[in-house]
Protein backbone atom coordinates (compact mmCIF):
# COMPACT_ATOMS: atom_id res chain seq x y z
CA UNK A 1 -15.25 2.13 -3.92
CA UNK A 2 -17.01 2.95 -1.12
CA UNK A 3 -16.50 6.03 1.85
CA UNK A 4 -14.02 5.30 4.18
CA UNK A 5 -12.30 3.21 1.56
CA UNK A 6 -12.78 6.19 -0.81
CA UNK A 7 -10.91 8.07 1.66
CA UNK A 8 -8.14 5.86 2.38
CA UNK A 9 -7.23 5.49 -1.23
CA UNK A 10 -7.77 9.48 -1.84
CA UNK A 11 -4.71 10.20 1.22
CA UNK A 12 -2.59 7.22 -0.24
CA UNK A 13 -3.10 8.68 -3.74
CA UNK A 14 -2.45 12.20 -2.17
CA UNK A 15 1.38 10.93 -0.65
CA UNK A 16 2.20 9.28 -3.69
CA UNK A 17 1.91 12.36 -5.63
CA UNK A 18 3.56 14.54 -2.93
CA UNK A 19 6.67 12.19 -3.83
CA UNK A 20 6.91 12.50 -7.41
CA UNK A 21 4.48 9.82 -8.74
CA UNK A 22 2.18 9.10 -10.91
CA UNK A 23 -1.25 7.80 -9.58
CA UNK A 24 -4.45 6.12 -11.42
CA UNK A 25 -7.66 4.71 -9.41
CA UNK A 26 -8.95 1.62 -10.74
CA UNK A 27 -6.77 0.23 -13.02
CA UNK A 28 -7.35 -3.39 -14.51
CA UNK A 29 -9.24 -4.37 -10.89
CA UNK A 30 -6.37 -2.70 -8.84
CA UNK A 31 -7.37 0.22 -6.31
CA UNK A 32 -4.26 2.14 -7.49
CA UNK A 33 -1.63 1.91 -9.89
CA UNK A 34 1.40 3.94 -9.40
CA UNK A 35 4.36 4.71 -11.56
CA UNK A 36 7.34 6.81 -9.82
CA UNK A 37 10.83 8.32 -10.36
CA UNK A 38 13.13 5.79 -12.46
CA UNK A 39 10.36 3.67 -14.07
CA UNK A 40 9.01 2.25 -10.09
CA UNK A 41 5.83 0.57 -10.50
CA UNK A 42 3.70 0.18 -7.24
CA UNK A 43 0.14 -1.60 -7.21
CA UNK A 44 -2.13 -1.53 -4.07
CA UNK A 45 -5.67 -2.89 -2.73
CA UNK A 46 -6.77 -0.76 0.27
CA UNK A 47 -9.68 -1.22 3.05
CA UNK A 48 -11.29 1.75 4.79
CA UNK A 49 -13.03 1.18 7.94
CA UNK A 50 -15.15 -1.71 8.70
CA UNK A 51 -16.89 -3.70 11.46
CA UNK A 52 -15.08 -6.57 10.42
CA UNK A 53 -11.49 -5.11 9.48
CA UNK A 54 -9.43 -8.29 10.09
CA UNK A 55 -11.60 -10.48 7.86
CA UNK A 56 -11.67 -7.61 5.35
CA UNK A 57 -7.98 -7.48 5.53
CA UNK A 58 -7.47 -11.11 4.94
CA UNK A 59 -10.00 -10.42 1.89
CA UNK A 60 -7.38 -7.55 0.64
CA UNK A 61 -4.50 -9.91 0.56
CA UNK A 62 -6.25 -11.96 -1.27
CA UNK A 63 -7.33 -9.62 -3.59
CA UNK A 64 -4.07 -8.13 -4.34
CA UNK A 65 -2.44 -11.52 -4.65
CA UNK A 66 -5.15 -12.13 -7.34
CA UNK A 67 -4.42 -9.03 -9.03
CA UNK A 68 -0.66 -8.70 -9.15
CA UNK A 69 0.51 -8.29 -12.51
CA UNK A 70 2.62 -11.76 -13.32
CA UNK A 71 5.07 -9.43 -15.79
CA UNK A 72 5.51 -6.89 -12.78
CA UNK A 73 6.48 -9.56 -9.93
CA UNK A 74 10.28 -8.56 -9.92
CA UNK A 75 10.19 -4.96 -10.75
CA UNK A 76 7.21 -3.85 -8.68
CA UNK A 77 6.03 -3.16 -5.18
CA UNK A 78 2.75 -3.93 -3.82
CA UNK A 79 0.73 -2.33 -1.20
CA UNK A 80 -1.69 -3.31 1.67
CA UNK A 81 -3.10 -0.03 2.30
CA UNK A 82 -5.36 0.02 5.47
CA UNK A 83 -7.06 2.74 8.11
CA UNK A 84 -4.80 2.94 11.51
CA UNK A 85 -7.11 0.30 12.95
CA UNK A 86 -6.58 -1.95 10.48
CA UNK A 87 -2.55 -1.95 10.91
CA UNK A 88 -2.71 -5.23 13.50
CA UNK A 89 -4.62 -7.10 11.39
CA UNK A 90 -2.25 -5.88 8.06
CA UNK A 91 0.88 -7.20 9.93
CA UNK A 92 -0.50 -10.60 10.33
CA UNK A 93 1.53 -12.10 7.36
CA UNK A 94 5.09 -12.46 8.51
CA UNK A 95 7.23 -9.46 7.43
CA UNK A 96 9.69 -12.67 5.51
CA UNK A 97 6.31 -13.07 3.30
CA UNK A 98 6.04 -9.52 2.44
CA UNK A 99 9.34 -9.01 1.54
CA UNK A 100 9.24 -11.94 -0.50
CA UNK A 101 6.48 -10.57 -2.30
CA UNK A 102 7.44 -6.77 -2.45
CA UNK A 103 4.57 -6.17 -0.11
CA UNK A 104 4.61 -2.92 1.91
CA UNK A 105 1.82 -2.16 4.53
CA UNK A 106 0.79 1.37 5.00
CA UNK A 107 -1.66 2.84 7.62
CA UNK A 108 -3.91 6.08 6.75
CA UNK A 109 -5.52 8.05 10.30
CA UNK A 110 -8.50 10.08 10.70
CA UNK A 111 -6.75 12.86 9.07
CA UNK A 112 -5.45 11.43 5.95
CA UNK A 113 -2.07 11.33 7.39
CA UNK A 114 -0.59 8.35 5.65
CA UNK A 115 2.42 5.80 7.82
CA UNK A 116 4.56 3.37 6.05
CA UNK A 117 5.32 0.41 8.16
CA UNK A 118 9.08 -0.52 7.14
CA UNK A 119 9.49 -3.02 9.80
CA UNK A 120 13.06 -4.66 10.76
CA UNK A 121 14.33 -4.93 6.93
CA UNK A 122 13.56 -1.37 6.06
CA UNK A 123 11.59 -2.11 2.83
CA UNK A 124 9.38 -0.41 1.02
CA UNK A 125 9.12 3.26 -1.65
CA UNK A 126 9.74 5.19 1.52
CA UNK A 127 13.35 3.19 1.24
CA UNK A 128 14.17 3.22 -2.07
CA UNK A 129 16.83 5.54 -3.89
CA UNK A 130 14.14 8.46 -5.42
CA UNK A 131 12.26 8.74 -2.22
CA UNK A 132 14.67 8.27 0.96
CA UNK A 133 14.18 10.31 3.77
CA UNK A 134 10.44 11.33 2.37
CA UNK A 135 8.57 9.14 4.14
CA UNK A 136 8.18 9.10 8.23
CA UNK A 137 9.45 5.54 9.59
CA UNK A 138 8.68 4.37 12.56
């Protein structure tokens, strides 16, 4: 992993575990692998800062659709985890897609603070039973 990805990853990890879960780095190809209150599984890819950020977040999507678990589909939640600049380029697949595909986007800033984007449907850990109300929404 390299810095600002580094980074990224470190705050996601970070407000994971300041919600009760359990976080590993690396895990079978997977930036992070996350196990939470009631058995939740969450995988995520994440992107720190690049020149190219929208092509690197197209790569990511790829990436994590390569890498998402085929026993996991229905009882896990995947995340596109990007810096703040990178949030435009995350929301380019229709929020119908992501929800389809348990797909959550979050945005990390300059000081680690990490933002889930729920969008219209609400989805997402910040949403779900163990964890309401934790998570800012926007």
């Amino acid at each position: 992993m390299r810095g600002d990805e580094k980074r990224v990853v470190g705050a996601f990890g970070r407000y994971l575990t300041e919600r009760g879960w359990t976080v590993e780095y690396e895990v079978e190809h997977c930036d992070v692998r996350a196990s939470g209150p009631g058995k939740q599984l969450l995988f995520g890819e994440a992107k720190g800062r690049t020149s190219a950020i929208g092509l690197d977040v197209d790569t990511l999507y790829g990436q994590l659709l390569r890498r998402m678990p085929a026993e996991h589909l229905d009882d896990a939640r995947f995340a596109v985890i990007v810096p703040d600049d990178g949030l435009k380029a995350a929301l380019r697949v229709p929020q119908r897609i992501r929800d389809r595909l348990n797909i959550d986007v979050y945005s990390v800033d300059e000081t680690g603070k990490v933002t889930p984007y729920t969008g219209p449907t609400g989805t997402g850990p910040e949403s779900m039973e163990s964890l309401e109300g934790a998570a800012p929404k926007e």
